[in-house]
Protein backbone atom coordinates (compact mmCIF):
# COMPACT_ATOMS: atom_id res chain seq x y z
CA UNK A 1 8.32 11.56 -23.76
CA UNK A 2 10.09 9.56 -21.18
CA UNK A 3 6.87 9.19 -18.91
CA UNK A 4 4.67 8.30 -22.04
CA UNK A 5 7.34 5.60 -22.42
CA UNK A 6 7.04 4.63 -18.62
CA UNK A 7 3.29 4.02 -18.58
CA UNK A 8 3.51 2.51 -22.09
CA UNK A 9 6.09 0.00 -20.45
CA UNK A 10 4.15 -0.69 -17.33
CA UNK A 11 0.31 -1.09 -19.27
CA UNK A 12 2.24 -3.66 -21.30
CA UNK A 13 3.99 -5.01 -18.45
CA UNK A 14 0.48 -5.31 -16.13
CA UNK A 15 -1.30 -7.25 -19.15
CA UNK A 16 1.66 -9.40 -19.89
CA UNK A 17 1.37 -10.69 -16.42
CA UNK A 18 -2.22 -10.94 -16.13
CA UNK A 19 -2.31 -13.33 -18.74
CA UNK A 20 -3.01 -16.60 -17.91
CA UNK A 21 -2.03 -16.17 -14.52
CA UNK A 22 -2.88 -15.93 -10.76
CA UNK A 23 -1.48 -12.44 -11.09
CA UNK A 24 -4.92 -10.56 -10.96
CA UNK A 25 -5.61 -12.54 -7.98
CA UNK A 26 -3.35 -9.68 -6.45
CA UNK A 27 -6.38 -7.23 -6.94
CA UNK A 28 -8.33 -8.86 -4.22
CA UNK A 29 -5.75 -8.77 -1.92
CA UNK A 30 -5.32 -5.97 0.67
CA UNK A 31 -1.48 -4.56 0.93
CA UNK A 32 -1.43 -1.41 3.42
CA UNK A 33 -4.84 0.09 4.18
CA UNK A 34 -7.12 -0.12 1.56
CA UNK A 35 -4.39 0.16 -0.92
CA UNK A 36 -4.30 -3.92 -2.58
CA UNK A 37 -1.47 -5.60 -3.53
CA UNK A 38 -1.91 -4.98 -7.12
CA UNK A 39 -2.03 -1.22 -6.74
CA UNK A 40 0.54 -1.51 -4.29
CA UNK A 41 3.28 -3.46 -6.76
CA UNK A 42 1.87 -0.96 -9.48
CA UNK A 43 2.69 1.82 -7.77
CA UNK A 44 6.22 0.50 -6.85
CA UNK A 45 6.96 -0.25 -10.18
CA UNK A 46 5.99 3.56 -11.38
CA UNK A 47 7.87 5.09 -8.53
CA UNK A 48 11.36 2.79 -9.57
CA UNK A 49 10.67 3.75 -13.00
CA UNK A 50 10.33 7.81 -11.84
CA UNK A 51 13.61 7.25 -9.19
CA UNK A 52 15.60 5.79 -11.92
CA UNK A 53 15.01 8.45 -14.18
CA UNK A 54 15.29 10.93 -11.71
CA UNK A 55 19.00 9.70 -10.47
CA UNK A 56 20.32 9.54 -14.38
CA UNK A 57 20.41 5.35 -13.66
CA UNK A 58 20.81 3.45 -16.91
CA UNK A 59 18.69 0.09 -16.23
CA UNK A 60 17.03 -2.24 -17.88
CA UNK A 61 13.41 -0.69 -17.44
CA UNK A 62 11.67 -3.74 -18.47
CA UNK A 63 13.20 -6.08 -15.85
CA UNK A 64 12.70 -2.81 -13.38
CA UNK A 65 9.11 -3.38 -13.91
CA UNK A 66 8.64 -7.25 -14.01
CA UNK A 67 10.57 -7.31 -10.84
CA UNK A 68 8.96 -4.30 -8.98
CA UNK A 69 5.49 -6.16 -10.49
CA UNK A 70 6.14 -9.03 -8.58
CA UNK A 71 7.87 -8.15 -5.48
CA UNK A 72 4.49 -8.79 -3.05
CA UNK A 73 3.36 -11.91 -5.41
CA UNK A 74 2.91 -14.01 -2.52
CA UNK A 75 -1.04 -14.44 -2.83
CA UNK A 76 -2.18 -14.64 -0.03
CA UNK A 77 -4.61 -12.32 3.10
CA UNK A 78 -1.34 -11.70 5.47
CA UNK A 79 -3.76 -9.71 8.02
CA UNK A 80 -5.64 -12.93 8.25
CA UNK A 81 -3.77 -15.29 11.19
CA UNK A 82 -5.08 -18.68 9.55
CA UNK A 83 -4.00 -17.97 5.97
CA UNK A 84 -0.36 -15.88 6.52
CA UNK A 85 2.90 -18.10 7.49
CA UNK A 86 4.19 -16.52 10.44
CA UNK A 87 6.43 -13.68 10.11
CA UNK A 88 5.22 -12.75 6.98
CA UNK A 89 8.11 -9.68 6.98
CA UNK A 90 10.87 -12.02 6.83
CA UNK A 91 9.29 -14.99 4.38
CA UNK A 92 7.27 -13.35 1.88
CA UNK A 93 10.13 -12.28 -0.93
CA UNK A 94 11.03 -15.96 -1.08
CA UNK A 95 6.99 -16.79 -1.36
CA UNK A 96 6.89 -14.32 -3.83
CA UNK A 97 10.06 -15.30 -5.82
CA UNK A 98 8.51 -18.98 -6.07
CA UNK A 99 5.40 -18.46 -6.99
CA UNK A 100 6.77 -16.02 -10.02
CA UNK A 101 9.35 -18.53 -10.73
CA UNK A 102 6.34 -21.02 -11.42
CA UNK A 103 4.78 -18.62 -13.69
CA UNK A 104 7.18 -16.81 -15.41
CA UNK A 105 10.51 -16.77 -16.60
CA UNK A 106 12.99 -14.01 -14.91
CA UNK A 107 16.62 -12.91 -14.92
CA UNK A 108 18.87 -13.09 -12.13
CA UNK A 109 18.44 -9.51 -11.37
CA UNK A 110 14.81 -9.71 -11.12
CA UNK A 111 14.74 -12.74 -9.12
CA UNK A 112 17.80 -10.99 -6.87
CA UNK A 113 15.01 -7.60 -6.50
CA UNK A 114 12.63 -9.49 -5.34
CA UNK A 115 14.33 -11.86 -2.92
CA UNK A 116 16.09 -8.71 -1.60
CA UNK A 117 13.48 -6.08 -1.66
CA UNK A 118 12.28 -6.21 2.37
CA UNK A 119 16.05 -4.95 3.38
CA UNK A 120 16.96 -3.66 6.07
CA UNK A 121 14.57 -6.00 7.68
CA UNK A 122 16.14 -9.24 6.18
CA UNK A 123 19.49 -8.51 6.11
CA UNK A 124 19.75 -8.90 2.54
CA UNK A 125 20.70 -6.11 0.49
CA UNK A 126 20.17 -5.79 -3.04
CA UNK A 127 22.60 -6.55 -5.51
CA UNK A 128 21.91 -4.20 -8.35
CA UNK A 129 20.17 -0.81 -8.62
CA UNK A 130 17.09 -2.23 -9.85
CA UNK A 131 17.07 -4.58 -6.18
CA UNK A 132 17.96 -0.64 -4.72
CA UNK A 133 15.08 0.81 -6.69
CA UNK A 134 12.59 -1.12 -5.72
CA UNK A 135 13.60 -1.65 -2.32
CA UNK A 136 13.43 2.45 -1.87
CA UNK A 137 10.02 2.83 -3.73
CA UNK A 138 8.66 -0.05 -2.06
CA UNK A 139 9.15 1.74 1.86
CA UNK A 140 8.43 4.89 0.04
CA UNK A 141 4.72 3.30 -0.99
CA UNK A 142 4.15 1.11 2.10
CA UNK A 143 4.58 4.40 4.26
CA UNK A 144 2.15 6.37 1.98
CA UNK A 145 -0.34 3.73 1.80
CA UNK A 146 -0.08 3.30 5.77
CA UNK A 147 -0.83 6.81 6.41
CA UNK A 148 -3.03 7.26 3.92
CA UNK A 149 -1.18 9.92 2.27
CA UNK A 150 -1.63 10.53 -1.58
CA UNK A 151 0.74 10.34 -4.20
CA UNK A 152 0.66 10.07 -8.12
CA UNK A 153 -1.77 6.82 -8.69
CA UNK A 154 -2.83 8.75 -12.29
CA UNK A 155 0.16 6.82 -14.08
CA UNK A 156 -1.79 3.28 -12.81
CA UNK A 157 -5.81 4.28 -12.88
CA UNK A 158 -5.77 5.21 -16.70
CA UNK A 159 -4.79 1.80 -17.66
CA UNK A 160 -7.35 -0.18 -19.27
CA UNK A 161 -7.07 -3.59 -17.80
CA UNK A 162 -10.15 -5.44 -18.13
CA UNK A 163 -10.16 -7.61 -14.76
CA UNK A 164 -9.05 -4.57 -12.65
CA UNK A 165 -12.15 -2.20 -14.32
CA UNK A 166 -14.68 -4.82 -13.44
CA UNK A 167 -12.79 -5.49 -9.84
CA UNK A 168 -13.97 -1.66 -9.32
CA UNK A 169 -17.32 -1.47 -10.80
CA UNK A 170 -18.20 -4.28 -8.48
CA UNK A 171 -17.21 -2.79 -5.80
């Protein structure tokens, strides 16, 4: 039941932000390998939603997913020189955090995951276990999508949103 809750909470989550929005912008936008940002945050969001339940954490799922949604909203090609600020590692939460901030309204622990999310690298650690969540599923699906290695995208592939389907058929 929990997982039928989970990918309820996510579908609603992924149209919610698509909305009106540069959001599925992040479709067109490669991540690691061939994996694009959007898949990419999707997957993080599942995998934060899977850890929590799997350590017994009592969060608040919704601003788990809006958060773990919009960690890599920085919207932008960082493997192209002439578009990517330099050290795109260090300066891409606080991209990321503005841009969402100009788009959509979140709490301090979703603003705190997503500043936070690229520690050990910036120093910052996270200040809640949502920040800890996502920061942990986010290496976790960075290293699987830079080696290529499979895990569960079923959760994100069966949900119907319309600008993602037609992003594939095109394709």
């Amino acid at each position: 039941m929990e997982r039928q809750e989970d990918q309820a909470l996510l579908r609603r989550e992924l149209a919610s932000l698509c909305e009106g929005s540069r959001y599925p912008r992040c479709a067109g936008l490669i991540q690691h390998g061939t994996t694009s940002v959007y898949q990419h945050c999707a997957g993080v969001a599942w995998i934060s939603l899977r850890l929590a339940r799997r350590l017994g954490w009592k969060v608040n799922t919704r601003a788990l997913v809006r958060a773990a949604l919009l960690h890599d909203y920085f919207l932008y090609d960082w493997h192209l020189r002439g578009q990517r600020p330099r050290w795109h590692g260090f300066t891409h939460p606080r991209r990321a955090l503005c841009n969402a901030l100009e788009e959509f309204d979140l709490g301090a622990q979703e603003q705190d995951a997503i500043l936070r999310h690229m520690f050990p690298l910036t120093l910052l650690p996270p200040r809640s276990r949502i920040g800890w969540l996502i920061c942990l599923a986010d290496k976790w699906c960075g290293l699987c999508e830079t080696l290529r290695v499979p895990y569960s995208w079923a959760p994100v592939e069966k949900f119907d949103i319309p600008f993602l389907t037609k992003l594939q058929k095109s394709r």
